[in-house]
C-alpha atoms as a PDB file:
ATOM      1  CA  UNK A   1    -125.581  59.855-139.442  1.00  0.00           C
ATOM      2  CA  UNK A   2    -122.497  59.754-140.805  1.00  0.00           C
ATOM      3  CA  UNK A   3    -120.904  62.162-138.416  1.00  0.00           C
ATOM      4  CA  UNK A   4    -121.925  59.840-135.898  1.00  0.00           C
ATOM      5  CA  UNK A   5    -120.234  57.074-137.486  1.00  0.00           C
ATOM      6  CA  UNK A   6    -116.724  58.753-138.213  1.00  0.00           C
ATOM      7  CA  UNK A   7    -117.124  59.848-134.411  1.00  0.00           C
ATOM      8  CA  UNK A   8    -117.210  56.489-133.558  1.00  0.00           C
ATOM      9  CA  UNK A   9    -114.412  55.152-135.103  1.00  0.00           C
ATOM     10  CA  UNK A  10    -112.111  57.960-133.933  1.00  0.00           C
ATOM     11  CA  UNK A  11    -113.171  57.532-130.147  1.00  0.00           C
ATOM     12  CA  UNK A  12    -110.976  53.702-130.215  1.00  0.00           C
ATOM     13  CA  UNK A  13    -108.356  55.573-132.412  1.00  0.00           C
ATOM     14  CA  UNK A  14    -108.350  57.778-129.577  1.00  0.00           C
ATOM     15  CA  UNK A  15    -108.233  55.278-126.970  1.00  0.00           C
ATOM     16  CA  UNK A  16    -105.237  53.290-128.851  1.00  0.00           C
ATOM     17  CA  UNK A  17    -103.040  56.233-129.434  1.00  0.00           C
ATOM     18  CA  UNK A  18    -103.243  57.409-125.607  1.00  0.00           C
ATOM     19  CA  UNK A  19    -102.862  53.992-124.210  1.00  0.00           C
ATOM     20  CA  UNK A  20     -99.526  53.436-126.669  1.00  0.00           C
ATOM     21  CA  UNK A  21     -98.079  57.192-125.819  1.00  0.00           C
ATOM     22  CA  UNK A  22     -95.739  57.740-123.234  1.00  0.00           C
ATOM     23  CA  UNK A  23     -97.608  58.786-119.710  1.00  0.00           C
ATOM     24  CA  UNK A  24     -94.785  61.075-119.471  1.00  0.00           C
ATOM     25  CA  UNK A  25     -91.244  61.810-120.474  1.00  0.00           C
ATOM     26  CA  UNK A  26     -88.636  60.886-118.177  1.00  0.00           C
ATOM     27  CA  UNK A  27     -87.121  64.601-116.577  1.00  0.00           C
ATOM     28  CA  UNK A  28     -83.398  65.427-116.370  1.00  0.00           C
ATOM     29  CA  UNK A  29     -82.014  67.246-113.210  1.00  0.00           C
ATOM     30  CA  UNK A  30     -78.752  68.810-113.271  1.00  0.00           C
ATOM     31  CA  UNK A  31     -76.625  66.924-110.785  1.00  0.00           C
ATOM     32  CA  UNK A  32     -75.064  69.018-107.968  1.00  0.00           C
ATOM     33  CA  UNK A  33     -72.370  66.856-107.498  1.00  0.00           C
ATOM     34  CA  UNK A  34     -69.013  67.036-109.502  1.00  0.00           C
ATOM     35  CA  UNK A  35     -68.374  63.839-111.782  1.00  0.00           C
ATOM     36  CA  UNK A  36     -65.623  63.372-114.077  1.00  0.00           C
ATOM     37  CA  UNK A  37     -67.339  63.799-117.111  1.00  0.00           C
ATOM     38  CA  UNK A  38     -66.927  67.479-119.031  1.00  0.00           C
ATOM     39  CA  UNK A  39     -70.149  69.462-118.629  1.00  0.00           C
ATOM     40  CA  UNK A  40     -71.979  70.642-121.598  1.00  0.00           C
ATOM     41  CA  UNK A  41     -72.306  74.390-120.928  1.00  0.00           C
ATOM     42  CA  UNK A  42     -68.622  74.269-120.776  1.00  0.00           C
ATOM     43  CA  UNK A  43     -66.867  75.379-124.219  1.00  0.00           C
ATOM     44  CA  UNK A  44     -65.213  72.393-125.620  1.00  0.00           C
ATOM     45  CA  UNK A  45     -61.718  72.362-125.892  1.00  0.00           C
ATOM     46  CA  UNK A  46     -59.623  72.977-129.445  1.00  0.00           C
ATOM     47  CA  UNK A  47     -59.413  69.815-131.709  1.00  0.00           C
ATOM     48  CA  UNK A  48     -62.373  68.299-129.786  1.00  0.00           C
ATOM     49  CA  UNK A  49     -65.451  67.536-132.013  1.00  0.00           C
ATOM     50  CA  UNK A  50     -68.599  67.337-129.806  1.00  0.00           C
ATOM     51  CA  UNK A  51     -70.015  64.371-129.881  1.00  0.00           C
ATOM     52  CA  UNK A  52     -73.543  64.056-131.366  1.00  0.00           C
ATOM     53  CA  UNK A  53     -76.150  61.872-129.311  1.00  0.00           C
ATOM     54  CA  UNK A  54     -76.472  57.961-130.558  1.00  0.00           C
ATOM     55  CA  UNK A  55     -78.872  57.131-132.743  1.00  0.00           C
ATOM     56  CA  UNK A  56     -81.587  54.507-132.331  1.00  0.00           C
ATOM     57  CA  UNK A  57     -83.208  52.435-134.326  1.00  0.00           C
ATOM     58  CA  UNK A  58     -86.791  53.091-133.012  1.00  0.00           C
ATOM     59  CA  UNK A  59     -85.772  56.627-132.937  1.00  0.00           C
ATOM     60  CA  UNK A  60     -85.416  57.225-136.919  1.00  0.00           C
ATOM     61  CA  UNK A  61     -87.702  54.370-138.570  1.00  0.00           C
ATOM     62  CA  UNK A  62     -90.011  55.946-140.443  1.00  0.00           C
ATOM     63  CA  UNK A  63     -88.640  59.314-140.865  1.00  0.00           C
ATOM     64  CA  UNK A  64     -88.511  61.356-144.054  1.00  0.00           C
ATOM     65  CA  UNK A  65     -84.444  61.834-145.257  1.00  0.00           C
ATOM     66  CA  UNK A  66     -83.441  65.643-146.282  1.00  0.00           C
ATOM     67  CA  UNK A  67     -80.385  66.813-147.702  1.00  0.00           C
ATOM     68  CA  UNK A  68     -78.201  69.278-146.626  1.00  0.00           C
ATOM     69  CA  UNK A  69     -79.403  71.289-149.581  1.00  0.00           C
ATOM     70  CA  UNK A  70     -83.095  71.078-148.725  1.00  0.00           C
ATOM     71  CA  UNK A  71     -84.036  68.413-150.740  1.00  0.00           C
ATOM     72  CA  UNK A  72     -86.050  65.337-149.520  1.00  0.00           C
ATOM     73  CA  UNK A  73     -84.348  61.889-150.640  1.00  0.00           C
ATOM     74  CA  UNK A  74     -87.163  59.936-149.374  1.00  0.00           C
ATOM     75  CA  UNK A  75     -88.417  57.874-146.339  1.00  0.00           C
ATOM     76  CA  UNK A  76     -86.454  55.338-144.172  1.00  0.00           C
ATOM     77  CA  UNK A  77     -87.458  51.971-144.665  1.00  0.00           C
ATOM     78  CA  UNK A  78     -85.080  49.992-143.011  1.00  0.00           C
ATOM     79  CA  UNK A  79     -82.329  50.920-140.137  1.00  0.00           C
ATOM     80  CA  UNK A  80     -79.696  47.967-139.958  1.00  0.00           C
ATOM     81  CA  UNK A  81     -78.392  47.255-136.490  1.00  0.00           C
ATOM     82  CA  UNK A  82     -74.788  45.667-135.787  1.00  0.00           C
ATOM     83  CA  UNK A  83     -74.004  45.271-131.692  1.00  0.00           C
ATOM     84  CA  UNK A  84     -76.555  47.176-131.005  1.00  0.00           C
ATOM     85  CA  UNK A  85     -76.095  50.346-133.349  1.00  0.00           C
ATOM     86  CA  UNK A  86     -76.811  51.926-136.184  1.00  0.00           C
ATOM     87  CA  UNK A  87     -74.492  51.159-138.851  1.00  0.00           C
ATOM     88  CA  UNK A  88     -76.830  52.134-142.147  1.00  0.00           C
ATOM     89  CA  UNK A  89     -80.561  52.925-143.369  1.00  0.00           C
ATOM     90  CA  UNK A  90     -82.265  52.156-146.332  1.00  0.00           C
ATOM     91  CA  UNK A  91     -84.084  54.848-147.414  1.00  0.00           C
ATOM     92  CA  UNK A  92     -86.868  54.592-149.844  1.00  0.00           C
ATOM     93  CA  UNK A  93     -87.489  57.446-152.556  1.00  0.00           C
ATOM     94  CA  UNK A  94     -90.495  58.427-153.061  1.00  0.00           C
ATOM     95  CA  UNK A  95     -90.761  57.804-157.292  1.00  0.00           C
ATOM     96  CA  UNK A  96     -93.699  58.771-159.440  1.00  0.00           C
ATOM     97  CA  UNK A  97     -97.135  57.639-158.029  1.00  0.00           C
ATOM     98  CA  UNK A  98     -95.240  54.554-156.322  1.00  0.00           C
ATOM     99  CA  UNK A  99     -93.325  53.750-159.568  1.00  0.00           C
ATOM    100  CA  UNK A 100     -89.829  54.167-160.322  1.00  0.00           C
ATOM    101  CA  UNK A 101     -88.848  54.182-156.443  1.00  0.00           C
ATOM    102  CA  UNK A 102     -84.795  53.829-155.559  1.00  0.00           C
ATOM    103  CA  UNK A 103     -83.622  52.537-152.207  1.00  0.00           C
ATOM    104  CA  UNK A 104     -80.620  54.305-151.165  1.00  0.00           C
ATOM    105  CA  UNK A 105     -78.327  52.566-148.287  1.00  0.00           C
ATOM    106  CA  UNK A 106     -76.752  55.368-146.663  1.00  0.00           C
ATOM    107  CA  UNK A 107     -73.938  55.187-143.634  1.00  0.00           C
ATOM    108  CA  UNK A 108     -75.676  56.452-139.770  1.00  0.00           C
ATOM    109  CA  UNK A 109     -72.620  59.072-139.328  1.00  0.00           C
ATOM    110  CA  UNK A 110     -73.585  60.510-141.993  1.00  0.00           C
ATOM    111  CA  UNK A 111     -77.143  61.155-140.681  1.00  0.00           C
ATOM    112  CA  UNK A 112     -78.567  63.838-137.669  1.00  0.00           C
ATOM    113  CA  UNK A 113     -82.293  63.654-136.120  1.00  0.00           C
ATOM    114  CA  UNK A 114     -83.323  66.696-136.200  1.00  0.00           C
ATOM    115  CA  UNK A 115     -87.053  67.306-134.901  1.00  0.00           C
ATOM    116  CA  UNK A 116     -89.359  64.560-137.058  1.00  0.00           C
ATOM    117  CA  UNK A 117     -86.979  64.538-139.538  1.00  0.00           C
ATOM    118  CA  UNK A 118     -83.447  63.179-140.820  1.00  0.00           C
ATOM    119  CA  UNK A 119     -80.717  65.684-142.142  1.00  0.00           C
ATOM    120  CA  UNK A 120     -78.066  64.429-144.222  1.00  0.00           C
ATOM    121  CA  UNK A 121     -74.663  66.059-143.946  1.00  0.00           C
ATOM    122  CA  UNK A 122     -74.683  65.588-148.148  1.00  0.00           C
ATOM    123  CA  UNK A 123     -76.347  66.734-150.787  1.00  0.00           C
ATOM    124  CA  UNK A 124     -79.809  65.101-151.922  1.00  0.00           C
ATOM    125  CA  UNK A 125     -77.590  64.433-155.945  1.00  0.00           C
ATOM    126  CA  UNK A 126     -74.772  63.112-153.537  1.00  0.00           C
ATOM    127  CA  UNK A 127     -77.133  60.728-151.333  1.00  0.00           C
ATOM    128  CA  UNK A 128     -78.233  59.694-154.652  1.00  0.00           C
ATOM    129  CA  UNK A 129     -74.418  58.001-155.535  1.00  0.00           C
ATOM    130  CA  UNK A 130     -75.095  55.231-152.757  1.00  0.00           C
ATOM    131  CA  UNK A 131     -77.907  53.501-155.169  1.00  0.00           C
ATOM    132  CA  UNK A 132     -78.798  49.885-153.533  1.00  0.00           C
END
């Protein structure tokens, strides 16, 4: 009986999740045609950083925050938006059974999505220094 019930409360679950997701993801087709623009399998040139893709704000809510050592600072709570980009995050440690929690505002460049999660290019002790 209760298998039955659990199996019908997953079936709308179900139903929510694949009416929410994405029918599919939009493809990219390499362009035949020459533009002006610097093509990525071409090595970039000396003194050139590359540029890293722009974050969004839907893109990173949510996300759990490592350091570059590894470390997890915690979750992001809040992504503050100024013309339209990402200027900081508040990221919310994770504390001691919900107590003793820090928020931590941290600056987007120094932040990179990688996968599901967020990698710092600091420390998780040098995150730590930009205490809300």
């Amino acid at each position: 009986m209760r298998h039955h019930r659990d199996l019908l409360l997953t079936i709308p679950l179900f139903c929510v999740v694949v009416a929410v997701a994405p029918v599919s993801a939009p493809c990219q087709t390499a362009s035949t045609s020459q533009s002006a623009a610097p093509s990525m399998d071409a090595a970039p040139s000396p003194g050139v950083a590359p540029v890293a893709p722009a974050l969004t704000a839907k893109d990173i809510q949510g996300l759990d925050v490592f350091g570059s050592d590894g470390q997890q600072v915690g979750k992001i709570a809040k992504v503050n938006v100024t013309d339209g980009a990402v200027r900081n995050v508040e990221v919310q440690s994770v504390g001691f059974l919900g107590f003793f929690s820090k928020t931590y505002l941290l600056p987007a460049e120094k932040l990179n999505k990688k996968g599901g999660r967020v990698e710092l290019s600091m420390t998780s002790e040098q995150a730590k220094q930009f205490v809300k």
